[in-house]
N, C-alpha and C. Protein backbone atom coordinates (compact mmCIF):
# COMPACT_ATOMS: atom_id res chain seq x y z
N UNK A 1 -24.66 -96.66 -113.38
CA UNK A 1 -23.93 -95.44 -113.14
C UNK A 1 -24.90 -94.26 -113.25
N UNK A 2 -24.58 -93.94 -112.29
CA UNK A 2 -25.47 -92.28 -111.93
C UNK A 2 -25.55 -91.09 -112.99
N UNK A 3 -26.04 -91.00 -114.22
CA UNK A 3 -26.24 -90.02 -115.23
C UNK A 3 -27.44 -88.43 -115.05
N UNK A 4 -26.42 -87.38 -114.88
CA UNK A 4 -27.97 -86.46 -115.18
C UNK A 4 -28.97 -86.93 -116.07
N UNK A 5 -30.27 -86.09 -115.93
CA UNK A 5 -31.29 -86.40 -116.91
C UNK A 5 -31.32 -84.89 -117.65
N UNK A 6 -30.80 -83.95 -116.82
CA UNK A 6 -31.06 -82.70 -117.02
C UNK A 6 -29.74 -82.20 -117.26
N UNK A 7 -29.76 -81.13 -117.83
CA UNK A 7 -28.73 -79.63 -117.45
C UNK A 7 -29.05 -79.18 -116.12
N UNK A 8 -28.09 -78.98 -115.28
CA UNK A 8 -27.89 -77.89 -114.05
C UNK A 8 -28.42 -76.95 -114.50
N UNK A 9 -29.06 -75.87 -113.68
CA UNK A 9 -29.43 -74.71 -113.86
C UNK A 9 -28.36 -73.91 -113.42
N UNK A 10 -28.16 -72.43 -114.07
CA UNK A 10 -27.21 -71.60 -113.45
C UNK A 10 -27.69 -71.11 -112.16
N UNK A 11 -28.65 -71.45 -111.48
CA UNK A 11 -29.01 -71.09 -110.40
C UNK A 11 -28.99 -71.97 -109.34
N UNK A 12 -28.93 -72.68 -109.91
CA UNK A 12 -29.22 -74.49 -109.03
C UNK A 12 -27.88 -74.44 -108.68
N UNK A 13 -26.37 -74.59 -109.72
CA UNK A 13 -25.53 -73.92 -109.57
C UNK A 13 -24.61 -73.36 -108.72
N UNK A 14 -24.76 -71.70 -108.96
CA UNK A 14 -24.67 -70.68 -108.36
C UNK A 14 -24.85 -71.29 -106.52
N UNK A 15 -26.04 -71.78 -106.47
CA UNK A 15 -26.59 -71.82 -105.01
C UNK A 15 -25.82 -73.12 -104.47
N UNK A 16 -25.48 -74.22 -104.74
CA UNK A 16 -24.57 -74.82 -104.14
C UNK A 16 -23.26 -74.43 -104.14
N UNK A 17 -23.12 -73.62 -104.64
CA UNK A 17 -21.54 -73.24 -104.23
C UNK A 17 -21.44 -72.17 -103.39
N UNK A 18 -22.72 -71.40 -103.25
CA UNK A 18 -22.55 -70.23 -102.46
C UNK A 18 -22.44 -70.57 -101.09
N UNK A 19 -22.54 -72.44 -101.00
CA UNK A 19 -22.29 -72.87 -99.33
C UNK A 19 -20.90 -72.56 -99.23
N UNK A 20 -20.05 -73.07 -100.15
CA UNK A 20 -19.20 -72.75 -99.42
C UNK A 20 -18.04 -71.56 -99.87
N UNK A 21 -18.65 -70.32 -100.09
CA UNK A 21 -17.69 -69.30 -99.55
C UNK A 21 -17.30 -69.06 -98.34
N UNK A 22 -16.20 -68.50 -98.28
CA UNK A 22 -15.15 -67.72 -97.40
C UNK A 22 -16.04 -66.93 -96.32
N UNK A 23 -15.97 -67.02 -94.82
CA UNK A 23 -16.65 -66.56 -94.26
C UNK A 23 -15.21 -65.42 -92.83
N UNK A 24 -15.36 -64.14 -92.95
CA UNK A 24 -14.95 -64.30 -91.91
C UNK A 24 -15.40 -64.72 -90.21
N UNK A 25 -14.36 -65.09 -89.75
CA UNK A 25 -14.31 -65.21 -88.25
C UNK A 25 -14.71 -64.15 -87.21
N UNK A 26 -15.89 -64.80 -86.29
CA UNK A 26 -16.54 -63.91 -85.39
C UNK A 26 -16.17 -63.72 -84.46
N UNK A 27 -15.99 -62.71 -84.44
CA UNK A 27 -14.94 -62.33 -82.91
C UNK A 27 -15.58 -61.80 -81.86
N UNK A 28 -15.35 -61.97 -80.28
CA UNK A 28 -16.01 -61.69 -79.67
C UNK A 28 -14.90 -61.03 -78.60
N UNK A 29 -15.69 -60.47 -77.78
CA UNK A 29 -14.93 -59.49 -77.03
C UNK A 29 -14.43 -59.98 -75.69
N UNK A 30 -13.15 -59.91 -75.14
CA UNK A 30 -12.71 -60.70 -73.82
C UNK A 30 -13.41 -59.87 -72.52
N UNK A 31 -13.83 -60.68 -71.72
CA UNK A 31 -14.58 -60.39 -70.57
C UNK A 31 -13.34 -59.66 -69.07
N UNK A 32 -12.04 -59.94 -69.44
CA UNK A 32 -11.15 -59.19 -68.48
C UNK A 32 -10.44 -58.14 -69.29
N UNK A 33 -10.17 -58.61 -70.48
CA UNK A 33 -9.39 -57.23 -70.72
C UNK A 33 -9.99 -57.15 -72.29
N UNK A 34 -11.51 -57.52 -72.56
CA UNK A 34 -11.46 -56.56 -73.72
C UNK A 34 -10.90 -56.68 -75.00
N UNK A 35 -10.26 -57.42 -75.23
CA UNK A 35 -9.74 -57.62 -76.74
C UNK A 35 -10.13 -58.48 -77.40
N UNK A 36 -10.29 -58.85 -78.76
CA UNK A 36 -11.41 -59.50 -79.74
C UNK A 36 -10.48 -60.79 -79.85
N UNK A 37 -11.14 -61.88 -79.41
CA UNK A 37 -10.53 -63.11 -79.51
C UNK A 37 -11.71 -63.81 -79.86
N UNK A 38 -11.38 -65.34 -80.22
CA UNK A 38 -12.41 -66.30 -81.24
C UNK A 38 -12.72 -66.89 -79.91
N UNK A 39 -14.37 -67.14 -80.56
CA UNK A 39 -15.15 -68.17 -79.32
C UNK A 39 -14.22 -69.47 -79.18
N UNK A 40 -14.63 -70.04 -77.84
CA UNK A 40 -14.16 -71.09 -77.46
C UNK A 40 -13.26 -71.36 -77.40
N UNK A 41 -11.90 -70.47 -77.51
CA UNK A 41 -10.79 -70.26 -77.19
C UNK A 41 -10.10 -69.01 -76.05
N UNK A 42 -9.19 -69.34 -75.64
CA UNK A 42 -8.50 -68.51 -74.00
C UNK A 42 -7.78 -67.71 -74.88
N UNK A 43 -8.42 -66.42 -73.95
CA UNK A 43 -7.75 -65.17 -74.64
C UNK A 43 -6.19 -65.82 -74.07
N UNK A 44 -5.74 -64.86 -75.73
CA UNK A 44 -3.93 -65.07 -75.84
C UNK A 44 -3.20 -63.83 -75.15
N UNK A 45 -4.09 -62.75 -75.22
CA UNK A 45 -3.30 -62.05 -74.30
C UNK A 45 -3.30 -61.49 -72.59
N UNK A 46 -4.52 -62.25 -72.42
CA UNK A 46 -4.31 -62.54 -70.58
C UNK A 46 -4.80 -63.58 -69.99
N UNK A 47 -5.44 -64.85 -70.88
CA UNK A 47 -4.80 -66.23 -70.30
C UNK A 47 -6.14 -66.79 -69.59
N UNK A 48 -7.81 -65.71 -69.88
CA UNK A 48 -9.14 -66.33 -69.37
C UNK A 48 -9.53 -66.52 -70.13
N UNK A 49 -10.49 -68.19 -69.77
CA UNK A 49 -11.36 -68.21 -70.25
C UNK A 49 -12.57 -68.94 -70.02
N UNK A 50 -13.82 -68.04 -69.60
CA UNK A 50 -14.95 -68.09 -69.00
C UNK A 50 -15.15 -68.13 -67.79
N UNK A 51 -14.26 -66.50 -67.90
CA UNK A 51 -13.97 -66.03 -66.16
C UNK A 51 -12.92 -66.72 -65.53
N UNK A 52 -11.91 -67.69 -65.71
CA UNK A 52 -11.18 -68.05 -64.64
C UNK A 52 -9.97 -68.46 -65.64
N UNK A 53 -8.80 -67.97 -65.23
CA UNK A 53 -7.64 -68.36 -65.70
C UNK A 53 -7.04 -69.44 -65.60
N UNK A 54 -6.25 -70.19 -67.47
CA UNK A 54 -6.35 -71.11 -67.72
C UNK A 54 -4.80 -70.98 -68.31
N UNK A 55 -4.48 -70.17 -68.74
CA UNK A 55 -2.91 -69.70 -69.35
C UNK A 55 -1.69 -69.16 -68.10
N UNK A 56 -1.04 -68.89 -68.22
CA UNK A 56 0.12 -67.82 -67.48
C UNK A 56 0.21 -67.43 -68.68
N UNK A 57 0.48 -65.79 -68.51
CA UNK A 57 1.45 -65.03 -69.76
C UNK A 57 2.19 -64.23 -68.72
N UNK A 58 3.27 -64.07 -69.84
CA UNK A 58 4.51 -63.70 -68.90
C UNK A 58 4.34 -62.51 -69.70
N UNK A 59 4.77 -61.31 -68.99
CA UNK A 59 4.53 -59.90 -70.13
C UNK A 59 5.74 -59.40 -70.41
């Protein structure tokens, strides 16, 4: 069975957990109308995505 030899450092620590904080989401800007939607997803409010429409929205 797998036993430390050591104490963790508070830095040693600190730094593996700082992987995983809370990050926000990068938003990028829609190429027809401009509004901040997430990569790799079809804008929700006019239905392109990567130039050619993939949705209908009904307004």
């Amino acid at each position: 069975m797998g036993v430390p030899k050591r104490k963790t450092s508070k830095m040693r620590l600190r730094t593996r957990r700082a992987a995983n904080r809370w990050h926000a989401p990068q938003l990028s800007r829609c190429a027809q109308c401009s509004s901040a939607v997430l990569p790799h997803i079809a804008c929700p409010s006019c239905g392109y995505y990567k130039g050619r429409q993939v949705l209908t929205i009904e307004a």
